[in-house]
N, C-alpha and C. Protein backbone atom coordinates (compact mmCIF):
# COMPACT_ATOMS: atom_id res chain seq x y z
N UNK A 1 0.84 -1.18 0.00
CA UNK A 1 0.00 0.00 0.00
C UNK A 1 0.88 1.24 0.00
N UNK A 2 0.46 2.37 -0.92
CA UNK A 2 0.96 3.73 -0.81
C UNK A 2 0.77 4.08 0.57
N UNK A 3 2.02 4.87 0.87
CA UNK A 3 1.88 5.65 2.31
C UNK A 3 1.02 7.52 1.57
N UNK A 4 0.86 7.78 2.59
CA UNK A 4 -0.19 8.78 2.27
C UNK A 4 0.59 10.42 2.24
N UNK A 5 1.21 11.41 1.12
CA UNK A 5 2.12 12.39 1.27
C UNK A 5 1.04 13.69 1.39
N UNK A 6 0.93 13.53 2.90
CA UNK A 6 -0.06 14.77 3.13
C UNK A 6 0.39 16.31 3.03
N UNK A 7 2.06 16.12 3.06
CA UNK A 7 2.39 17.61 2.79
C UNK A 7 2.02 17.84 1.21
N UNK A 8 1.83 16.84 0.29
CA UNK A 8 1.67 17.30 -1.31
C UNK A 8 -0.15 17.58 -1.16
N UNK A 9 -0.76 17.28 -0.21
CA UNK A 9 -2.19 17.34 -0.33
C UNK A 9 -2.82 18.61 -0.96
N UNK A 10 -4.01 18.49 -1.77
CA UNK A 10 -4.05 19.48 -2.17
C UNK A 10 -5.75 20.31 -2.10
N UNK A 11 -6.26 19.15 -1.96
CA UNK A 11 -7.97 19.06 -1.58
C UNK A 11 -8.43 18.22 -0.59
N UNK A 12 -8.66 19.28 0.68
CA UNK A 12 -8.63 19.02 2.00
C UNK A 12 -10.55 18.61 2.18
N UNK A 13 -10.92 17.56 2.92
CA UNK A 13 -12.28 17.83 3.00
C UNK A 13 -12.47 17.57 4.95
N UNK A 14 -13.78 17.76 5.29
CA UNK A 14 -14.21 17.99 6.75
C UNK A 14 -13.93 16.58 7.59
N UNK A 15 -13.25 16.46 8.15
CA UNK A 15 -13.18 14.87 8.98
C UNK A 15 -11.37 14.74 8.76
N UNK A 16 -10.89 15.55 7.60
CA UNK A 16 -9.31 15.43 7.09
C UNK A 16 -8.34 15.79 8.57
N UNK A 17 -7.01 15.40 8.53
CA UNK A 17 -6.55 15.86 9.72
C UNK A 17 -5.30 16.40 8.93
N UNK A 18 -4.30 17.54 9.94
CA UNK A 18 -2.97 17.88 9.39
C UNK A 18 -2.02 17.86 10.52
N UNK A 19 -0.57 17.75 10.55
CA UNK A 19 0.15 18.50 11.71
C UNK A 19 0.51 19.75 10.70
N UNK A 20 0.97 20.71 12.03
CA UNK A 20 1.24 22.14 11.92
C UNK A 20 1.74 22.67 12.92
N UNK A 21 2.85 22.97 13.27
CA UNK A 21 4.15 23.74 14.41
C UNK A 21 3.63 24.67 14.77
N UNK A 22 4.12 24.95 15.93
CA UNK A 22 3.55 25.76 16.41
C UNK A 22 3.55 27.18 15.82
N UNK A 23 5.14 27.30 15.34
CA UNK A 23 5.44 28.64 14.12
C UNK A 23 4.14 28.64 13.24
N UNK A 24 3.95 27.63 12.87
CA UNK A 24 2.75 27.71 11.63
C UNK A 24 1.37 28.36 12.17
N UNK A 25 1.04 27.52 13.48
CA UNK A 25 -0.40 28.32 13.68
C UNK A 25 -0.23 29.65 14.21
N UNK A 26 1.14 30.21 14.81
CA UNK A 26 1.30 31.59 15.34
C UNK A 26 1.52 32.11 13.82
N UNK A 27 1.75 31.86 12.94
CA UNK A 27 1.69 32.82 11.85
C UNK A 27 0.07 33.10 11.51
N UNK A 28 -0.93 32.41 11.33
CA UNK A 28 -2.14 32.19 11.18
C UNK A 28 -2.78 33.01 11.75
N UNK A 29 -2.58 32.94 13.39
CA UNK A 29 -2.97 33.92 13.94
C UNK A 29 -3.05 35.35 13.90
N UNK A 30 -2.04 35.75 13.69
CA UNK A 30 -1.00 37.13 12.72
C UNK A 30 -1.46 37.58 11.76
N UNK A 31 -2.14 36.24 10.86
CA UNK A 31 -2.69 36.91 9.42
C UNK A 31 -3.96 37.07 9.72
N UNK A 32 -4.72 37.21 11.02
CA UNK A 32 -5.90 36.96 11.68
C UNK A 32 -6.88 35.90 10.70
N UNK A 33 -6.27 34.92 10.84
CA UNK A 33 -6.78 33.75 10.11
C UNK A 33 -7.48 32.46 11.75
N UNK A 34 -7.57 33.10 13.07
CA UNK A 34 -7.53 32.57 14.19
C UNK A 34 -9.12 32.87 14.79
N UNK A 35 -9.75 32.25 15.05
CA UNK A 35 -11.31 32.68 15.77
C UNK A 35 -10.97 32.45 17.40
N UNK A 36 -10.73 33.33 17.90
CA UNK A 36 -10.25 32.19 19.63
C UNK A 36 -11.67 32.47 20.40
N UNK A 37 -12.74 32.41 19.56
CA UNK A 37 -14.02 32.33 20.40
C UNK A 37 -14.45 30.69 20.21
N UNK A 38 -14.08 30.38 18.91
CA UNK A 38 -14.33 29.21 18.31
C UNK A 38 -13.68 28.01 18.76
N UNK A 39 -12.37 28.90 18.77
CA UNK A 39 -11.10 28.16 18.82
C UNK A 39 -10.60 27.33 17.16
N UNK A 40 -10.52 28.22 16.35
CA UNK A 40 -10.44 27.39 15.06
C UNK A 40 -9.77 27.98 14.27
N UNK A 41 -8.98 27.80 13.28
CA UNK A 41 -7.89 28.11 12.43
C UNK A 41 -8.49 27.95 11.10
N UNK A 42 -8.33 28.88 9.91
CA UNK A 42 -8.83 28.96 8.74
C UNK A 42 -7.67 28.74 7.95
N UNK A 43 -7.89 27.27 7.56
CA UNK A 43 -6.95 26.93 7.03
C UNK A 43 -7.05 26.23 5.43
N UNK A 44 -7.04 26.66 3.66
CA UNK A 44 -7.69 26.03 2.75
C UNK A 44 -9.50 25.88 2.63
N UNK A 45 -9.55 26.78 3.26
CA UNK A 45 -11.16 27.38 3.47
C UNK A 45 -11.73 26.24 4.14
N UNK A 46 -11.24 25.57 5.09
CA UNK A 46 -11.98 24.98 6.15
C UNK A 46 -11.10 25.69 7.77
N UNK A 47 -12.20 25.18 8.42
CA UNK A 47 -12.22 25.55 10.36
C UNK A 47 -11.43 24.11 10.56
N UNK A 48 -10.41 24.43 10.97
CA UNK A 48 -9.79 23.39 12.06
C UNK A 48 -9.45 23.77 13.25
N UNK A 49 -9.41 22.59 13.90
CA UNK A 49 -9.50 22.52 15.45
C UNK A 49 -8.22 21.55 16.20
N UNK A 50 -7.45 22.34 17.05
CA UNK A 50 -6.05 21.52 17.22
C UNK A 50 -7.30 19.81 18.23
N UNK A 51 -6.79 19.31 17.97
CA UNK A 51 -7.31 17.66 18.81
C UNK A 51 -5.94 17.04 19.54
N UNK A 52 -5.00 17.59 19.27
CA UNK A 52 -4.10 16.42 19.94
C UNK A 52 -2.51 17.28 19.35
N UNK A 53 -1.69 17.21 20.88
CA UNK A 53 -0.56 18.26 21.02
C UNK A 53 0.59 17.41 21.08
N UNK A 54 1.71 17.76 20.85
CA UNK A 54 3.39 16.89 21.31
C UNK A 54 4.21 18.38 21.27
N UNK A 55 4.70 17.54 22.62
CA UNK A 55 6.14 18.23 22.60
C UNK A 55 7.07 17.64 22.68
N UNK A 56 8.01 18.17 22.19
CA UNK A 56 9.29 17.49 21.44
C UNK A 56 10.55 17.95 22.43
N UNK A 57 11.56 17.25 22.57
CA UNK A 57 12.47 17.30 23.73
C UNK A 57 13.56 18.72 23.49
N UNK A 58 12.69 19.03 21.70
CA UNK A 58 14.11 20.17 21.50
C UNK A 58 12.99 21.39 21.99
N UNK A 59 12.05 21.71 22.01
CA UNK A 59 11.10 22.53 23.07
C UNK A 59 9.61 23.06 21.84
N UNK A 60 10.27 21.98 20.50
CA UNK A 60 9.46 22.52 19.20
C UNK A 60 8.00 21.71 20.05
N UNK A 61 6.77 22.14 19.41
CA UNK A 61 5.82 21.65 19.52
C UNK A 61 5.16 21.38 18.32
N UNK A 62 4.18 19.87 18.26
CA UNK A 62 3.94 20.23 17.14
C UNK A 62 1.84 19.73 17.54
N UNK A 63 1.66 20.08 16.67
CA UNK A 63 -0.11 19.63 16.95
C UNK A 63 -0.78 19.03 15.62
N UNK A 64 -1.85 18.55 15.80
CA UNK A 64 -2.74 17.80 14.74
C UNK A 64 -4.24 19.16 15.10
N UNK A 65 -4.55 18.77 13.87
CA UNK A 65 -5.84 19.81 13.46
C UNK A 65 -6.60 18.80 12.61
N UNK A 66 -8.16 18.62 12.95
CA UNK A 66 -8.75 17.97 12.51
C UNK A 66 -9.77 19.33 11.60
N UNK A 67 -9.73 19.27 10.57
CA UNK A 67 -10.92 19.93 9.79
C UNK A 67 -12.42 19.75 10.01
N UNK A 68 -13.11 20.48 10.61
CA UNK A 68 -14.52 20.40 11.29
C UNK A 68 -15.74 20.55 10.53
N UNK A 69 -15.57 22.14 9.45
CA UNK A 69 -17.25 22.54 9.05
C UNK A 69 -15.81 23.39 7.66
N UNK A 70 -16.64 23.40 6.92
CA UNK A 70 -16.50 24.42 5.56
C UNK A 70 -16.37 26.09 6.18
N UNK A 71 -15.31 26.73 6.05
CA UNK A 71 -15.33 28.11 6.38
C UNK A 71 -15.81 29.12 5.22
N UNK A 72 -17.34 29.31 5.61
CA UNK A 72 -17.42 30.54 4.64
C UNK A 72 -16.85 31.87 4.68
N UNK A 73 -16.92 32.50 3.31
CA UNK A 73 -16.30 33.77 3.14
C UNK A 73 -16.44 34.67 3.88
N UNK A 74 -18.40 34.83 4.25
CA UNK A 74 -18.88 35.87 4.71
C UNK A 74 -18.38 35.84 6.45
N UNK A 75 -17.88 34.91 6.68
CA UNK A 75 -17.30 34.63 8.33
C UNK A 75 -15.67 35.84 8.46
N UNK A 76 -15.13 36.06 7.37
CA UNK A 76 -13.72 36.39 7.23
C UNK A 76 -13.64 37.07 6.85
């Protein structure tokens, strides 16, 4: 079986999961791409939601984001 190259992914749908560093979602935030009422990240025009965290012994962190609901325009 093919292993699965989610960094080449290119059409994300709702139930999909990603990792993303912590650099990555503090940039997100920055581009106010961040709802922290929601708690959700606009990411490829879907809402994701971190589900599950690691930290790494060099102090990097990294997290998983599960894609939840379709982010409309009129939200952003």
């Amino acid at each position: 079986m093919k292993s699965l190259n989610v960094l080449n992914k290119r059409s994300w749908n709702v139930g999909d999961t990603r990792e993303a560093t912590k650099e990555q979602l503090d940039k997100l935030v920055v581009a106010g791409l961040y709802n922290s009422y929601d708690k959700v990240y606009i990411i490829d025009n879907l809402k994701w939601k971190i589900i599950h965290w690691v930290a790494n012994e060099d102090g990097s962190s990294v997290y998983t984001l599960s894609a939840v609901e379709e982010a409309g325009s009129e939200e952003w």
